[in-house]
Protein backbone atom coordinates (compact mmCIF):
# COMPACT_ATOMS: atom_id res chain seq x y z
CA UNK A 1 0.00 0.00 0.00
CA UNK A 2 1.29 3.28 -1.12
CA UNK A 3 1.45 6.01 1.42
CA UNK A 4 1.96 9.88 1.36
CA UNK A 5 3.98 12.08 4.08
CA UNK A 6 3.24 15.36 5.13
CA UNK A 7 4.45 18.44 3.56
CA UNK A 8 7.35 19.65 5.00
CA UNK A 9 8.22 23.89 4.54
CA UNK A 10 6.26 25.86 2.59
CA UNK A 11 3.86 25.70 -0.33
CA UNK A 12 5.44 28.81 -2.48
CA UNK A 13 7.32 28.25 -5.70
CA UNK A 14 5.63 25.90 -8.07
CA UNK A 15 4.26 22.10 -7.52
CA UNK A 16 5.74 19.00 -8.51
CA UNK A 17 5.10 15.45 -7.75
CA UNK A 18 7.88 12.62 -8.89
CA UNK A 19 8.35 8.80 -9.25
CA UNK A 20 5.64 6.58 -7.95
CA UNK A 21 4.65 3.29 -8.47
CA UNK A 22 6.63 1.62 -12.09
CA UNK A 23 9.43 3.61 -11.44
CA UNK A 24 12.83 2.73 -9.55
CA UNK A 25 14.83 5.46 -7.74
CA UNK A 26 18.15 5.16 -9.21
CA UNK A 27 20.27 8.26 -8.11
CA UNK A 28 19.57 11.98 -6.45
CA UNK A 29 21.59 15.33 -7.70
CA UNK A 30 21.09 17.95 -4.85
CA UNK A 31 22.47 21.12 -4.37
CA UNK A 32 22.84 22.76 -0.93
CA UNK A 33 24.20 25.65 1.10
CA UNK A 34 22.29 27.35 3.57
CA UNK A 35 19.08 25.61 2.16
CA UNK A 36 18.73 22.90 -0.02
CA UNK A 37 18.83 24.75 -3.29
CA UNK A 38 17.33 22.40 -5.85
CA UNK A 39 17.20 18.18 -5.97
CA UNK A 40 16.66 16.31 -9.05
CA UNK A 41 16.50 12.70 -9.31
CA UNK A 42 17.15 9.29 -11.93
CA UNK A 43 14.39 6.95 -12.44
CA UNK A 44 14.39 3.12 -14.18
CA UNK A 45 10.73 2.71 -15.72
CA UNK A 46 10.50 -0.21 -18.28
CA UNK A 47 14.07 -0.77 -18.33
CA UNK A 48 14.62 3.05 -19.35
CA UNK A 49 16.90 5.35 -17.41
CA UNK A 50 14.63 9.18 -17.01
CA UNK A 51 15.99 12.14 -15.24
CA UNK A 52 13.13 14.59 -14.15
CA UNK A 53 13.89 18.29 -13.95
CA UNK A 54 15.59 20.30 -11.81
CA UNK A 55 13.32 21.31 -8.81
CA UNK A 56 14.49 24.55 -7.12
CA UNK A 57 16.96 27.08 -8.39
CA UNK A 58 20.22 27.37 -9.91
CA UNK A 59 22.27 28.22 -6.21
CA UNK A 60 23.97 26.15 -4.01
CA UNK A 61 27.50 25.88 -3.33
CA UNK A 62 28.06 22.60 -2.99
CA UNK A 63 26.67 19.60 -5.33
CA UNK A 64 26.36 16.32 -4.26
CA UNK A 65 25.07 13.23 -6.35
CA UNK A 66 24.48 9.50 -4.84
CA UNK A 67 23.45 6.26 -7.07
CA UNK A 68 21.43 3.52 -5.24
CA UNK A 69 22.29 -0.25 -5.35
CA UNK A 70 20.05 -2.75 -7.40
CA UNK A 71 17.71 -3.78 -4.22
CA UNK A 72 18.48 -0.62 -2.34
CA UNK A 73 15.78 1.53 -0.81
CA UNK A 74 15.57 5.04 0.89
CA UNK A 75 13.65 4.19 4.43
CA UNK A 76 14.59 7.10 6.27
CA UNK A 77 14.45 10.88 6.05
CA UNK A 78 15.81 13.42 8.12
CA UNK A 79 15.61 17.09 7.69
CA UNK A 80 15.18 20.44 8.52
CA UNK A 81 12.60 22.54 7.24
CA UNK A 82 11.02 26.34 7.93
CA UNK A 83 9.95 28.64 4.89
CA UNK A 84 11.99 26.58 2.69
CA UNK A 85 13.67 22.78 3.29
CA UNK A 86 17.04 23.62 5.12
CA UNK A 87 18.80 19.72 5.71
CA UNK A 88 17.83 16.34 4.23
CA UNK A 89 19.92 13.48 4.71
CA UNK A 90 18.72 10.28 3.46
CA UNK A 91 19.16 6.70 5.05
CA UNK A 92 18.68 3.50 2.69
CA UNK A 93 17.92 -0.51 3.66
CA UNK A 94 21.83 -1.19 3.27
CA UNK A 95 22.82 0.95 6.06
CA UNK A 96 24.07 3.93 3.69
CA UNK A 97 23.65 7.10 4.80
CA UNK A 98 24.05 10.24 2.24
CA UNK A 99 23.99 13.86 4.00
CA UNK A 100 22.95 16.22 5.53
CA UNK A 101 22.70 18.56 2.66
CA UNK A 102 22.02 21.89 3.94
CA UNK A 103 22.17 24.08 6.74
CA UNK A 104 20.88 24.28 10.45
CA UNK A 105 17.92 26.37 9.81
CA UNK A 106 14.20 25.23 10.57
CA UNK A 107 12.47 22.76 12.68
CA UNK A 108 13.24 18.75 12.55
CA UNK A 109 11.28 15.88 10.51
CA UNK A 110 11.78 12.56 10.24
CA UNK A 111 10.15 9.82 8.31
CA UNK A 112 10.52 6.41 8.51
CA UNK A 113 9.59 4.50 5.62
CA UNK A 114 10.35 0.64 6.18
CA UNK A 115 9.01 -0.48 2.26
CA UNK A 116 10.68 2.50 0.75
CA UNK A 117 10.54 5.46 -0.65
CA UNK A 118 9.20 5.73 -4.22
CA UNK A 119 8.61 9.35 -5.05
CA UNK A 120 8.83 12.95 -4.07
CA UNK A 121 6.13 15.77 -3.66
CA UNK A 122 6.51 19.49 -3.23
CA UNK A 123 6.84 22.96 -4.05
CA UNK A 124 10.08 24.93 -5.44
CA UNK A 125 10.91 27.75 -6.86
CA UNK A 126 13.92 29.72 -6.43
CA UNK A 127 14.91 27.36 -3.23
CA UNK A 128 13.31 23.59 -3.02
CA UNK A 129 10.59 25.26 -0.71
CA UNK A 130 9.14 22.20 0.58
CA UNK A 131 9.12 18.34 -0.22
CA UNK A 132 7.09 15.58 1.09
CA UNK A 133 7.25 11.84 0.05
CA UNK A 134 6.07 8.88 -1.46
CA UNK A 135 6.63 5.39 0.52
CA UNK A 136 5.78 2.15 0.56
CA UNK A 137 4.08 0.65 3.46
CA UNK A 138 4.97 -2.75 4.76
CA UNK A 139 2.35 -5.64 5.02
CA UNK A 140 2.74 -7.77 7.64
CA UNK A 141 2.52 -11.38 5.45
CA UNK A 142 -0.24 -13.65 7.04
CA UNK A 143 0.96 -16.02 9.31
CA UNK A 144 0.31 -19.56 8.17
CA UNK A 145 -1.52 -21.54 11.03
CA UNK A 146 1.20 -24.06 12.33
CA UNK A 147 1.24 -27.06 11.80
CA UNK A 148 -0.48 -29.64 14.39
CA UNK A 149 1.59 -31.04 16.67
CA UNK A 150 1.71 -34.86 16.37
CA UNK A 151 0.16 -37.10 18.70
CA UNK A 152 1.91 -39.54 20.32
CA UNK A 153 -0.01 -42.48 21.14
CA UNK A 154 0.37 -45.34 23.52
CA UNK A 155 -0.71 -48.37 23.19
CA UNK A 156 -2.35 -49.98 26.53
CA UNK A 157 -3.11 -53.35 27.07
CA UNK A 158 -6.24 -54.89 28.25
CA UNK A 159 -6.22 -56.71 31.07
């Protein structure tokens, strides 16, 4: 089951939404300084490699790109966010961690994401003014019902 995070900085700038189900997160381009600047990101749909836009400006100075594994998932978020998203630093199901990007600025967020993240929400414009995400939720798998236990039996003689 696909879930949606909350919204985290502010809605100016323009809206985007990224990824989703069909498409594999293969690699994020950020820029940072104070803020994060602008992300971008690499998707595999139907064995094709797309890169989506630019969302957010043309500042930053300092750029930072990371490629995921084959199997690897995003399934934790941490940032920083106020009128614009300050920090994200991203955690994946291999025990990579790339970030923080950004500055100190704003109040904290986390998201935990155990399936995955799959796509990115938001608003940017000159900054990346606020993101939000895209996850998959894990199903617990039904238990089978166990087995029954065998019975011993005894024999008992008549008497």
């Amino acid at each position: 089951m696909q879930s949606q995070s909350l919204l985290y900085g502010e809605m100016s700038g323009d809206a985007f939404s990224e990824g989703g189900l069909g498409k594999s997160l293969l690699r994020i381009h950020i820029a940072f300084g104070a803020h994060v600047d602008s992300i971008q990101f690499e998707w595999l749909e139907n064995g094709k490699i797309l890169r989506s836009i630019r969302r957010g400006g043309e500042g930053g100075s300092q750029r930072h790109s990371f490629a995921l594994a084959p199997g690897e998932k995003i399934i934790r978020v941490e940032g920083k966010s106020g009128q614009c998203v300050d920090q994200l630093t991203f955690t994946t199901n291999k025990g990579n961690q790339y970030g923080p990007f950004g500055g100190q600025g704003g109040d904290s967020f986390v998201l935990d994401a155990p399936g995955g993240v799959n796509g990115f929400f938001g608003h940017a414009g000159l900054l990346l003014d606020a993101i939000g995400f895209y996850y998959d939720e894990l199903i617990d798998e039904p238990q089978k019902p166990a087995a029954p236990a065998a019975r011993s039996r005894s024999k008992s003689s008549a008497s």
